[in-house]
PDB file of N, CA and C in Angstrom:
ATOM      1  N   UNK A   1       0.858  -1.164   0.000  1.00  0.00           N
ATOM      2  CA  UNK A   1       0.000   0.000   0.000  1.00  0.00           C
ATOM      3  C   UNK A   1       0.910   1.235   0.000  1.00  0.00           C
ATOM      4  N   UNK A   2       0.872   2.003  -1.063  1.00  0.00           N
ATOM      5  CA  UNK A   2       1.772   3.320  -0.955  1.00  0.00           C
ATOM      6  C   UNK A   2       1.262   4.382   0.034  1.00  0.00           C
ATOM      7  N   UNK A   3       2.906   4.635   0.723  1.00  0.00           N
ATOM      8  CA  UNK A   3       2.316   6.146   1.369  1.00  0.00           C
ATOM      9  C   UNK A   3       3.106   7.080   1.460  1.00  0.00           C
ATOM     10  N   UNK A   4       2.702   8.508   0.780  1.00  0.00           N
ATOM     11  CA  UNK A   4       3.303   9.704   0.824  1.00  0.00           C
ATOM     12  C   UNK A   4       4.030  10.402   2.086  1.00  0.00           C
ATOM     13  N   UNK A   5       4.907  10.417   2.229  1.00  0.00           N
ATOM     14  CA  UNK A   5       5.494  11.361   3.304  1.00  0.00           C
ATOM     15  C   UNK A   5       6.616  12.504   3.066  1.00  0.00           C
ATOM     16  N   UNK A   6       6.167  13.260   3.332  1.00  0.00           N
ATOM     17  CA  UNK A   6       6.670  14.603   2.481  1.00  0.00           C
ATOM     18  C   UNK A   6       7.194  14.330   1.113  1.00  0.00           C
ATOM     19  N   UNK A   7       6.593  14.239   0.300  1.00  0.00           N
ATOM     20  CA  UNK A   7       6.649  13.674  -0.843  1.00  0.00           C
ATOM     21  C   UNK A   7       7.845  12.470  -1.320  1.00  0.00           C
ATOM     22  N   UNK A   8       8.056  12.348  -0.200  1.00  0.00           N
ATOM     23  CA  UNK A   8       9.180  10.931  -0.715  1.00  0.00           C
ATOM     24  C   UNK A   8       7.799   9.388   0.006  1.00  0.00           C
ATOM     25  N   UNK A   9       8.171   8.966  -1.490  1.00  0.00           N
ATOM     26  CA  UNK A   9       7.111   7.158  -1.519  1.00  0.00           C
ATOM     27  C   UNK A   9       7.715   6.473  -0.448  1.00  0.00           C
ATOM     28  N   UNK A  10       6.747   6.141  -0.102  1.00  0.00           N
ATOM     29  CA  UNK A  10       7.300   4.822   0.706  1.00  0.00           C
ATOM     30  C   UNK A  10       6.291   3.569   0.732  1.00  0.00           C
ATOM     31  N   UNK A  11       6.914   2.606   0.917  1.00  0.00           N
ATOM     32  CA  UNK A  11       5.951   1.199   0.871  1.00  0.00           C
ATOM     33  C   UNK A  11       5.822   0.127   2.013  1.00  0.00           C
ATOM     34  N   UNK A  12       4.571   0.453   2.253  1.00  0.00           N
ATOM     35  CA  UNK A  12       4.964  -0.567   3.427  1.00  0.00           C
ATOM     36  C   UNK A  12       3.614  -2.512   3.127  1.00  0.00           C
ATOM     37  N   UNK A  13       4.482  -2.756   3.506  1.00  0.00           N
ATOM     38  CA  UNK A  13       4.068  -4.579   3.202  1.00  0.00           C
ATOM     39  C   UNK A  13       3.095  -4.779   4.136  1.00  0.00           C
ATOM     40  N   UNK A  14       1.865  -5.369   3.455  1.00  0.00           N
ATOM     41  CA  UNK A  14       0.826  -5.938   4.368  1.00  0.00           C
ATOM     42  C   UNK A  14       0.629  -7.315   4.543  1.00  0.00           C
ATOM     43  N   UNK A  15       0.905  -7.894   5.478  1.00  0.00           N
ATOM     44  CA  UNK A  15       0.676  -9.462   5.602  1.00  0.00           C
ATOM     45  C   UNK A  15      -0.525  -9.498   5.918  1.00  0.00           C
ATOM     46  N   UNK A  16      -0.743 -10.473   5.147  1.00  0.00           N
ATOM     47  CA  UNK A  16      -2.137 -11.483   5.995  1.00  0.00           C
ATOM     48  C   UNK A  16      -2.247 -12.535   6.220  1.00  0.00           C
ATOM     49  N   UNK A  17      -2.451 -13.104   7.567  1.00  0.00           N
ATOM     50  CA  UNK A  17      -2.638 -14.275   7.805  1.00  0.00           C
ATOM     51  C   UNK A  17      -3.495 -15.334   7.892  1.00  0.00           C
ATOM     52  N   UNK A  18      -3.269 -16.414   6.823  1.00  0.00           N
ATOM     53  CA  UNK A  18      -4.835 -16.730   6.681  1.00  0.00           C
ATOM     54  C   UNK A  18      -4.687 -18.745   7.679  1.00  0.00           C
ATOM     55  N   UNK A  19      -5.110 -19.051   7.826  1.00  0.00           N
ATOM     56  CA  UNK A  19      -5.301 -20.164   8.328  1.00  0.00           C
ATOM     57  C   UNK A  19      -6.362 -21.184   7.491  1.00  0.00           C
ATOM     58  N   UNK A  20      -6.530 -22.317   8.126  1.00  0.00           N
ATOM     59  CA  UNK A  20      -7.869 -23.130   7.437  1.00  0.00           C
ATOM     60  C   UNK A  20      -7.989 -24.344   8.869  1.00  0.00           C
ATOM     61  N   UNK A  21      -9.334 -24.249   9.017  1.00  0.00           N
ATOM     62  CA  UNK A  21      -9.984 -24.901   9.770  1.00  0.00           C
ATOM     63  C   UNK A  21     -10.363 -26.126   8.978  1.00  0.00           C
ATOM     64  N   UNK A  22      -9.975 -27.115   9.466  1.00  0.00           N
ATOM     65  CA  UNK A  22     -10.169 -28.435   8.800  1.00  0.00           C
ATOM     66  C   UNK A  22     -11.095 -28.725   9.566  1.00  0.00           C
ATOM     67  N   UNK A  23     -12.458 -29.601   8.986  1.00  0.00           N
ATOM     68  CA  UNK A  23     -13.725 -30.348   9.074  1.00  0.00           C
ATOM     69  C   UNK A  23     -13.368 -31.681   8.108  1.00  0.00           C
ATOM     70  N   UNK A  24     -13.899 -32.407   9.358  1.00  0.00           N
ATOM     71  CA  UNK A  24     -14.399 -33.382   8.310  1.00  0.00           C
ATOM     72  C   UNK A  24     -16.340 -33.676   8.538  1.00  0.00           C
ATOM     73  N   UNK A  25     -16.391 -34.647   7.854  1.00  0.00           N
ATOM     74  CA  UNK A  25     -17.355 -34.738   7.014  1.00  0.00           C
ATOM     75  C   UNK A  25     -18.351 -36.297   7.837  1.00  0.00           C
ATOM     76  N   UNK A  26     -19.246 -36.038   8.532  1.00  0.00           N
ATOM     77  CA  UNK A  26     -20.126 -36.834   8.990  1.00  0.00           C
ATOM     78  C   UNK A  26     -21.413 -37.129   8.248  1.00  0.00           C
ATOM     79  N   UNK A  27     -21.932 -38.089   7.910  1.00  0.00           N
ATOM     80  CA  UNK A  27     -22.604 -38.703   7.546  1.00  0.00           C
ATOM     81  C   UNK A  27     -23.998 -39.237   8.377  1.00  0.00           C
ATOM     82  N   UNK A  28     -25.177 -38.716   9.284  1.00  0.00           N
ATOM     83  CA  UNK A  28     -25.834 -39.387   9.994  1.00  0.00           C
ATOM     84  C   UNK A  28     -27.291 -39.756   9.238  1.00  0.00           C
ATOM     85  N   UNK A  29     -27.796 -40.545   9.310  1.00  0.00           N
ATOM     86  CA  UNK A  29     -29.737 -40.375   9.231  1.00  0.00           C
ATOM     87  C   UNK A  29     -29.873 -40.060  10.582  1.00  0.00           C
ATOM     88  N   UNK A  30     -30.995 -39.220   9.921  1.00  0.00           N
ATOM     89  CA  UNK A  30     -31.892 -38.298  10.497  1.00  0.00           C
ATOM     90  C   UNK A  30     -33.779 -38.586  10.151  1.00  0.00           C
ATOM     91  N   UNK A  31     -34.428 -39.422  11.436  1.00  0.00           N
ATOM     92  CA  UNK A  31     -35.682 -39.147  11.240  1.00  0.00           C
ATOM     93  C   UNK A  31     -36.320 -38.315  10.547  1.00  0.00           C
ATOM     94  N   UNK A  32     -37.002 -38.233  10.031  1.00  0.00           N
ATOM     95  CA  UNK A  32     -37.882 -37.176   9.430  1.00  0.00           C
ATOM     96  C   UNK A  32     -38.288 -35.708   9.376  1.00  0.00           C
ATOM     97  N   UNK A  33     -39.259 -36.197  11.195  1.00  0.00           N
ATOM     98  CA  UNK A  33     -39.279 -34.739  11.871  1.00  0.00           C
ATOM     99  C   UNK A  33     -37.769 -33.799  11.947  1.00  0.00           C
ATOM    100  N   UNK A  34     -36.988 -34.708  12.411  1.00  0.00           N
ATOM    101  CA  UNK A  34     -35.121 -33.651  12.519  1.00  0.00           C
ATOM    102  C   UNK A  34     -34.887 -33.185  11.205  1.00  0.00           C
ATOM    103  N   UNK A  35     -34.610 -34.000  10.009  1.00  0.00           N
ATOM    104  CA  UNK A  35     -34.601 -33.756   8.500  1.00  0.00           C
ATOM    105  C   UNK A  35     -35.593 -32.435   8.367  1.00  0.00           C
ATOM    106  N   UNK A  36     -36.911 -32.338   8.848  1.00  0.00           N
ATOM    107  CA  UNK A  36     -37.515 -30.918   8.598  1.00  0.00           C
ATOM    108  C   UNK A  36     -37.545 -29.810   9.516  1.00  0.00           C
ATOM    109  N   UNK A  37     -37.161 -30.440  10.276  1.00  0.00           N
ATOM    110  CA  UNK A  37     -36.564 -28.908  11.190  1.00  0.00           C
ATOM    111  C   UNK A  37     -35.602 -28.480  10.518  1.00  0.00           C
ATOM    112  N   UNK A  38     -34.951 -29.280   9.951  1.00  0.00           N
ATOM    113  CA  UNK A  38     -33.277 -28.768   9.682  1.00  0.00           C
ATOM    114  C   UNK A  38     -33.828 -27.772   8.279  1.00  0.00           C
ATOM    115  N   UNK A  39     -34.337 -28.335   7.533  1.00  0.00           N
ATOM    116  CA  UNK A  39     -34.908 -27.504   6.038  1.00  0.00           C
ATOM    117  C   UNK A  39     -35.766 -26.265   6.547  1.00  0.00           C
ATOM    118  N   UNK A  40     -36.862 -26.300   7.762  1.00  0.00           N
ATOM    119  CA  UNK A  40     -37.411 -25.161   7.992  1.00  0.00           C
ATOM    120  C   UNK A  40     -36.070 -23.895   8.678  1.00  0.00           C
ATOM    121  N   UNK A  41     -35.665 -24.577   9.371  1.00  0.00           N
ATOM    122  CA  UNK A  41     -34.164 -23.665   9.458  1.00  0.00           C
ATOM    123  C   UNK A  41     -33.395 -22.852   8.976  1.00  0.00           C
ATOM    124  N   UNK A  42     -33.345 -23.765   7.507  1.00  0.00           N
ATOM    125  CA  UNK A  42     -32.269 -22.928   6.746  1.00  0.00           C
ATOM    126  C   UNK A  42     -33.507 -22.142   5.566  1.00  0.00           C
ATOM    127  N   UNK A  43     -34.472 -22.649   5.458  1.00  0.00           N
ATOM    128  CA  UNK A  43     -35.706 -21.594   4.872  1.00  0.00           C
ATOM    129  C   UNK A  43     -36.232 -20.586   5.118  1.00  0.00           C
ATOM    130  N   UNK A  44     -36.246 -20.653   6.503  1.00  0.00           N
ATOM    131  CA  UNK A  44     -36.275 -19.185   6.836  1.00  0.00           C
ATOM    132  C   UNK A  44     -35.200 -18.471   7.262  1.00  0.00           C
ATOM    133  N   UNK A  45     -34.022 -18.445   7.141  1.00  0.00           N
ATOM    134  CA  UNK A  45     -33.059 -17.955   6.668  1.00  0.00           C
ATOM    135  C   UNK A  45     -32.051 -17.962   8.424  1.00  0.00           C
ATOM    136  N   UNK A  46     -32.853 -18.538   9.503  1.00  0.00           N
ATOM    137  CA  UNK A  46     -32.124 -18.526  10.736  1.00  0.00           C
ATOM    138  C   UNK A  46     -30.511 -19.316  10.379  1.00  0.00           C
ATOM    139  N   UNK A  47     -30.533 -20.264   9.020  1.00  0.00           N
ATOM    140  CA  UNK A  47     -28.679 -20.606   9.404  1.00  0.00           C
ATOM    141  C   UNK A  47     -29.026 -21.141   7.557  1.00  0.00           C
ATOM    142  N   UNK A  48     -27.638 -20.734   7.436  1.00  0.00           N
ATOM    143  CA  UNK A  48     -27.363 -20.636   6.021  1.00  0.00           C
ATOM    144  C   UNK A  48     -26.826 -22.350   5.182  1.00  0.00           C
ATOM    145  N   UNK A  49     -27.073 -22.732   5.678  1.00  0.00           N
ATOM    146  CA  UNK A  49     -26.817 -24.560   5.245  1.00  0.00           C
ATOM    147  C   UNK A  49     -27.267 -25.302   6.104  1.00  0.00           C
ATOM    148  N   UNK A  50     -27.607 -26.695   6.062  1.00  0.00           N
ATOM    149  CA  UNK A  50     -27.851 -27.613   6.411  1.00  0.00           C
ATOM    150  C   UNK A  50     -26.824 -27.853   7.555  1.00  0.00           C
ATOM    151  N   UNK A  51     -25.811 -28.391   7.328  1.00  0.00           N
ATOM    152  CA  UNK A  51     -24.151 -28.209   8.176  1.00  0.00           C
ATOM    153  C   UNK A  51     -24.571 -26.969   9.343  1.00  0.00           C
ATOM    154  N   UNK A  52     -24.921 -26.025   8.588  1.00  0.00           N
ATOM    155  CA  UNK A  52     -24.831 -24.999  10.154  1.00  0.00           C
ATOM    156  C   UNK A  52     -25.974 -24.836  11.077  1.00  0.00           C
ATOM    157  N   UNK A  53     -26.614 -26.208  10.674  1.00  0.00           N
ATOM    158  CA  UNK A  53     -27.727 -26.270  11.339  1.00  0.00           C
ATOM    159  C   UNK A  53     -27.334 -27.327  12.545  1.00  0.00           C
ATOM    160  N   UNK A  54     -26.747 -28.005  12.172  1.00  0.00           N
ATOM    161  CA  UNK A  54     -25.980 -29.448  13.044  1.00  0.00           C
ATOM    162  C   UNK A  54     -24.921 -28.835  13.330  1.00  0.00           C
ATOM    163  N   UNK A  55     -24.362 -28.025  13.285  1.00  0.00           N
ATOM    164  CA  UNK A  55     -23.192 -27.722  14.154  1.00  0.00           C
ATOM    165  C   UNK A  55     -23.631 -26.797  15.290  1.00  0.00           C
ATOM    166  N   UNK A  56     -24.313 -25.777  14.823  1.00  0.00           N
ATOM    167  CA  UNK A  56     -25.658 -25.145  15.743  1.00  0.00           C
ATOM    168  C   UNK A  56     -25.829 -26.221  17.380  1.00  0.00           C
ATOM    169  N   UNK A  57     -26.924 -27.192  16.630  1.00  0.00           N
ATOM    170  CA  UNK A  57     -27.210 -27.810  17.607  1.00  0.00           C
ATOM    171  C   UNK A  57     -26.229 -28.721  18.720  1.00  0.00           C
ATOM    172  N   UNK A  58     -24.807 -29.205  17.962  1.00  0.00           N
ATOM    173  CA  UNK A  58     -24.156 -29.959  18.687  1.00  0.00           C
ATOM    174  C   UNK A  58     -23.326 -28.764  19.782  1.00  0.00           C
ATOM    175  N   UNK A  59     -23.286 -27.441  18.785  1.00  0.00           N
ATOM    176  CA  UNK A  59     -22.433 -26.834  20.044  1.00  0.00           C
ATOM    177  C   UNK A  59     -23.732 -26.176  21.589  1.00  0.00           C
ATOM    178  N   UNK A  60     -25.024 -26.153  20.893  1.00  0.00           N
ATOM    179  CA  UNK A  60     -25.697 -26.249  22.015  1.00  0.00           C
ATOM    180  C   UNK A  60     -25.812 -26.988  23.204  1.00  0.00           C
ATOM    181  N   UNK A  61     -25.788 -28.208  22.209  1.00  0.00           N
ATOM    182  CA  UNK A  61     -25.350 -29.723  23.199  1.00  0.00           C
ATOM    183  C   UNK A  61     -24.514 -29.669  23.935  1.00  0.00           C
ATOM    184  N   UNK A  62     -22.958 -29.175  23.707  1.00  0.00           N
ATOM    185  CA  UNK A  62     -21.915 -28.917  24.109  1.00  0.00           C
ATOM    186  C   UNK A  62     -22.023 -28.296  25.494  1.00  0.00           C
ATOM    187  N   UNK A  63     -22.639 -27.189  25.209  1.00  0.00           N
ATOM    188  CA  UNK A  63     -22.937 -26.055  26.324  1.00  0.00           C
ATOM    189  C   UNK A  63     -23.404 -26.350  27.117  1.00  0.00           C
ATOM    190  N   UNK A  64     -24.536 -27.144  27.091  1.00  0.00           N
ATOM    191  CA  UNK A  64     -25.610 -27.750  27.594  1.00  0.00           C
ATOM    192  C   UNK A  64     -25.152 -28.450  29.210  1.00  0.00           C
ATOM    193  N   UNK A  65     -24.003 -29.331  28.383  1.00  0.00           N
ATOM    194  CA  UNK A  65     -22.957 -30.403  29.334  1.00  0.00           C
ATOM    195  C   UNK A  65     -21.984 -29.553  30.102  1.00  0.00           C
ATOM    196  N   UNK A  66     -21.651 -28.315  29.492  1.00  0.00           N
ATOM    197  CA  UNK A  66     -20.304 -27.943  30.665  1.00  0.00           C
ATOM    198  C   UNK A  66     -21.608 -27.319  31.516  1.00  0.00           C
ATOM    199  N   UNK A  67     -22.505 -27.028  31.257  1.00  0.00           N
ATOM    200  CA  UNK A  67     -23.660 -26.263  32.417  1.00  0.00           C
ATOM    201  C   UNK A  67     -23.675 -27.385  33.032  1.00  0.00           C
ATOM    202  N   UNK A  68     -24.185 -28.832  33.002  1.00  0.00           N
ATOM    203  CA  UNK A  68     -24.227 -30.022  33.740  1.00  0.00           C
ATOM    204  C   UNK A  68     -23.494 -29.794  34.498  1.00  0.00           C
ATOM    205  N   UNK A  69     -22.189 -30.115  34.423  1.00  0.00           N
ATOM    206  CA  UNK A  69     -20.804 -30.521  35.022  1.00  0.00           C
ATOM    207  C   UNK A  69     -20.611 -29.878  35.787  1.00  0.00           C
ATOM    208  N   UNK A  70     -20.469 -28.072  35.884  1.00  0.00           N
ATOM    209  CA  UNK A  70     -20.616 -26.771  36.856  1.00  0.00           C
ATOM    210  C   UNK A  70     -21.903 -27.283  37.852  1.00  0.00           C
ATOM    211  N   UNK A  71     -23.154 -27.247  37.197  1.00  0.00           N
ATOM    212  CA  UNK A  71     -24.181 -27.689  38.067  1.00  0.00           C
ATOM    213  C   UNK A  71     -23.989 -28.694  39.272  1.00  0.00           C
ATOM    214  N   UNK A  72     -23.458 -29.905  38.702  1.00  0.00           N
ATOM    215  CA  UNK A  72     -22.973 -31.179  39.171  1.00  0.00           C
ATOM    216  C   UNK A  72     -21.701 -30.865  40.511  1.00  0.00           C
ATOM    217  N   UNK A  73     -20.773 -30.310  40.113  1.00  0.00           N
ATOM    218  CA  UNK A  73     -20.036 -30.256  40.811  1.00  0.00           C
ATOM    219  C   UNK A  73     -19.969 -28.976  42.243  1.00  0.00           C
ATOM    220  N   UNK A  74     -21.100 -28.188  41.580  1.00  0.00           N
ATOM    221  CA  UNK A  74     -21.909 -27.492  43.081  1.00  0.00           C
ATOM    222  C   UNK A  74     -22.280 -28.316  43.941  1.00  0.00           C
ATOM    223  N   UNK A  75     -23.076 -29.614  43.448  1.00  0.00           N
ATOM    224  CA  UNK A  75     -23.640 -30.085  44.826  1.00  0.00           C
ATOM    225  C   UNK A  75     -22.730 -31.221  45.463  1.00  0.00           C
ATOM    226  N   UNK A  76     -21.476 -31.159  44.894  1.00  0.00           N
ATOM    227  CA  UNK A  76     -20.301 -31.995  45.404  1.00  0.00           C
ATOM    228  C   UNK A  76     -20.452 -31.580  46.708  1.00  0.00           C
ATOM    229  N   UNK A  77     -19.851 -32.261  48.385  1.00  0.00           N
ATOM    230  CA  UNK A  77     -19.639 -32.130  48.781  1.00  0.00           C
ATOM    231  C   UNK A  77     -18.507 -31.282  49.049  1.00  0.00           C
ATOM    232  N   UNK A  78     -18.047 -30.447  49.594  1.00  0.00           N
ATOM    233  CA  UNK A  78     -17.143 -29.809  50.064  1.00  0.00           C
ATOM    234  C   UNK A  78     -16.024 -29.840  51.790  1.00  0.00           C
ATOM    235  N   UNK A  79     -15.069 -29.867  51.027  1.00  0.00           N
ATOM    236  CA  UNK A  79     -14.152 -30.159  53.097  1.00  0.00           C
ATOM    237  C   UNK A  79     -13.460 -28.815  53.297  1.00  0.00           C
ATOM    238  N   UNK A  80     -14.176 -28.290  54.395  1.00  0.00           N
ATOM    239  CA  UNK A  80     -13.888 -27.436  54.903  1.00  0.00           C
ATOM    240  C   UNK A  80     -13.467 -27.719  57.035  1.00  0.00           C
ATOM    241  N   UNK A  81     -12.319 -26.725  56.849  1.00  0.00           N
ATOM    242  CA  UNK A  81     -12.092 -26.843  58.686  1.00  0.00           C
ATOM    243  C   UNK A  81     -10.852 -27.423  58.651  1.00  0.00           C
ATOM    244  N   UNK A  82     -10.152 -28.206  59.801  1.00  0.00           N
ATOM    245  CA  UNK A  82      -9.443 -28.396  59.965  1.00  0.00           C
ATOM    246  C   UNK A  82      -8.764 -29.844  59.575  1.00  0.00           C
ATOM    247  N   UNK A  83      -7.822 -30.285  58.933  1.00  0.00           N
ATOM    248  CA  UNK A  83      -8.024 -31.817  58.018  1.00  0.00           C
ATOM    249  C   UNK A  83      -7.841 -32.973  59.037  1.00  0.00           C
ATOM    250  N   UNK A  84      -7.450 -32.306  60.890  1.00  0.00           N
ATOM    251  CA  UNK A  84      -7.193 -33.764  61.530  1.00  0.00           C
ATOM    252  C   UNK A  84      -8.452 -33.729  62.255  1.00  0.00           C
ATOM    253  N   UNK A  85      -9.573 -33.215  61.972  1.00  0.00           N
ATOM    254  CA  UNK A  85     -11.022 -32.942  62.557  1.00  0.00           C
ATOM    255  C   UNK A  85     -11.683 -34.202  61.653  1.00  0.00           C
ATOM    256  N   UNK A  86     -11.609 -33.642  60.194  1.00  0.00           N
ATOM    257  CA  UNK A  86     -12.034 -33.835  59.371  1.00  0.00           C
ATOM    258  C   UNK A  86     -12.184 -35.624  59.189  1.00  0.00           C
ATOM    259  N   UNK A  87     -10.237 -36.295  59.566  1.00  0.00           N
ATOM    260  CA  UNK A  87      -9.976 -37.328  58.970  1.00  0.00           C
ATOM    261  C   UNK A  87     -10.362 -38.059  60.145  1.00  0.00           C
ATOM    262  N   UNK A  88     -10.643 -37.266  61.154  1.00  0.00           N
ATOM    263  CA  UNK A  88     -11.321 -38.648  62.571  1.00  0.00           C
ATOM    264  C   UNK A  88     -12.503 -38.899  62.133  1.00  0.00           C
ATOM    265  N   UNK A  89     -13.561 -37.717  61.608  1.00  0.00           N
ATOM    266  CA  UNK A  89     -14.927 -37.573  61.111  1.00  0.00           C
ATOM    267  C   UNK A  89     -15.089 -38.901  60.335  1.00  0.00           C
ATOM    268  N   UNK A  90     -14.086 -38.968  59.158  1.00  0.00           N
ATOM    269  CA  UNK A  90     -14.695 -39.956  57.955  1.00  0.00           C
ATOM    270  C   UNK A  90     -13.679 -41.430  59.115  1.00  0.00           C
ATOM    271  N   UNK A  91     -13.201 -41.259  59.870  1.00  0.00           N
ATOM    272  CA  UNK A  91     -12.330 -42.864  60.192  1.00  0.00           C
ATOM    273  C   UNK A  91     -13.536 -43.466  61.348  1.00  0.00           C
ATOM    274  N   UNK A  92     -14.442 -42.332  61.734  1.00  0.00           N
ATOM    275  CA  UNK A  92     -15.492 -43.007  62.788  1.00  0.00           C
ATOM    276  C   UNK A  92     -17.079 -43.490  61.964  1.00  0.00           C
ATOM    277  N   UNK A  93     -16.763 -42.530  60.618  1.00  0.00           N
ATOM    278  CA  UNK A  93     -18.260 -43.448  60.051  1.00  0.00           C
ATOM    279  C   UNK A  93     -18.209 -44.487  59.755  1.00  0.00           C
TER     280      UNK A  93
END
């Protein structure tokens, strides 16, 4: 891209960095009803292919599970206090 500075040119180099996200390519059947959700989807224009309709949903899925897991691991028990309190506690149950 040229640029003037007090009238002496100068050039400066633009990189760009491009990458590529590799996919591969899954193959599932799909019931019916799922098969037309997926077409009412991309018909009314909420996701632009078929593919970004299933990737849509799996990363929902995704989400879905680390909410589980956070959820899950709230109602873990917790050890709190002192650990030679603690280790008579669990050696007398």
């Amino acid at each position: 891209m040229p640029v003037f500075d007090r009238g002496v040119f100068k050039r400066y180099d633009i990189i760009i960095l491009t990458y590529h996200i590799f996919m591969t390519t899954l193959s599932v059947p799909l019931p019916a009803d799922l098969e037309e959700f997926i077409r009412r989807q991309v018909k009314s224009g909420r996701s632009p292919n078929k593919a970004a309709v299933v990737r849509s949903a799996l990363k929902l899925l995704s989400e879905e599970e680390a909410v589980q897991a956070v959820l899950k691991a709230e109602r873990e028990p917790t050890l709190r206090g002192d650990l030679r309190d603690l280790a008579r506690k669990l050696r007398t149950k």
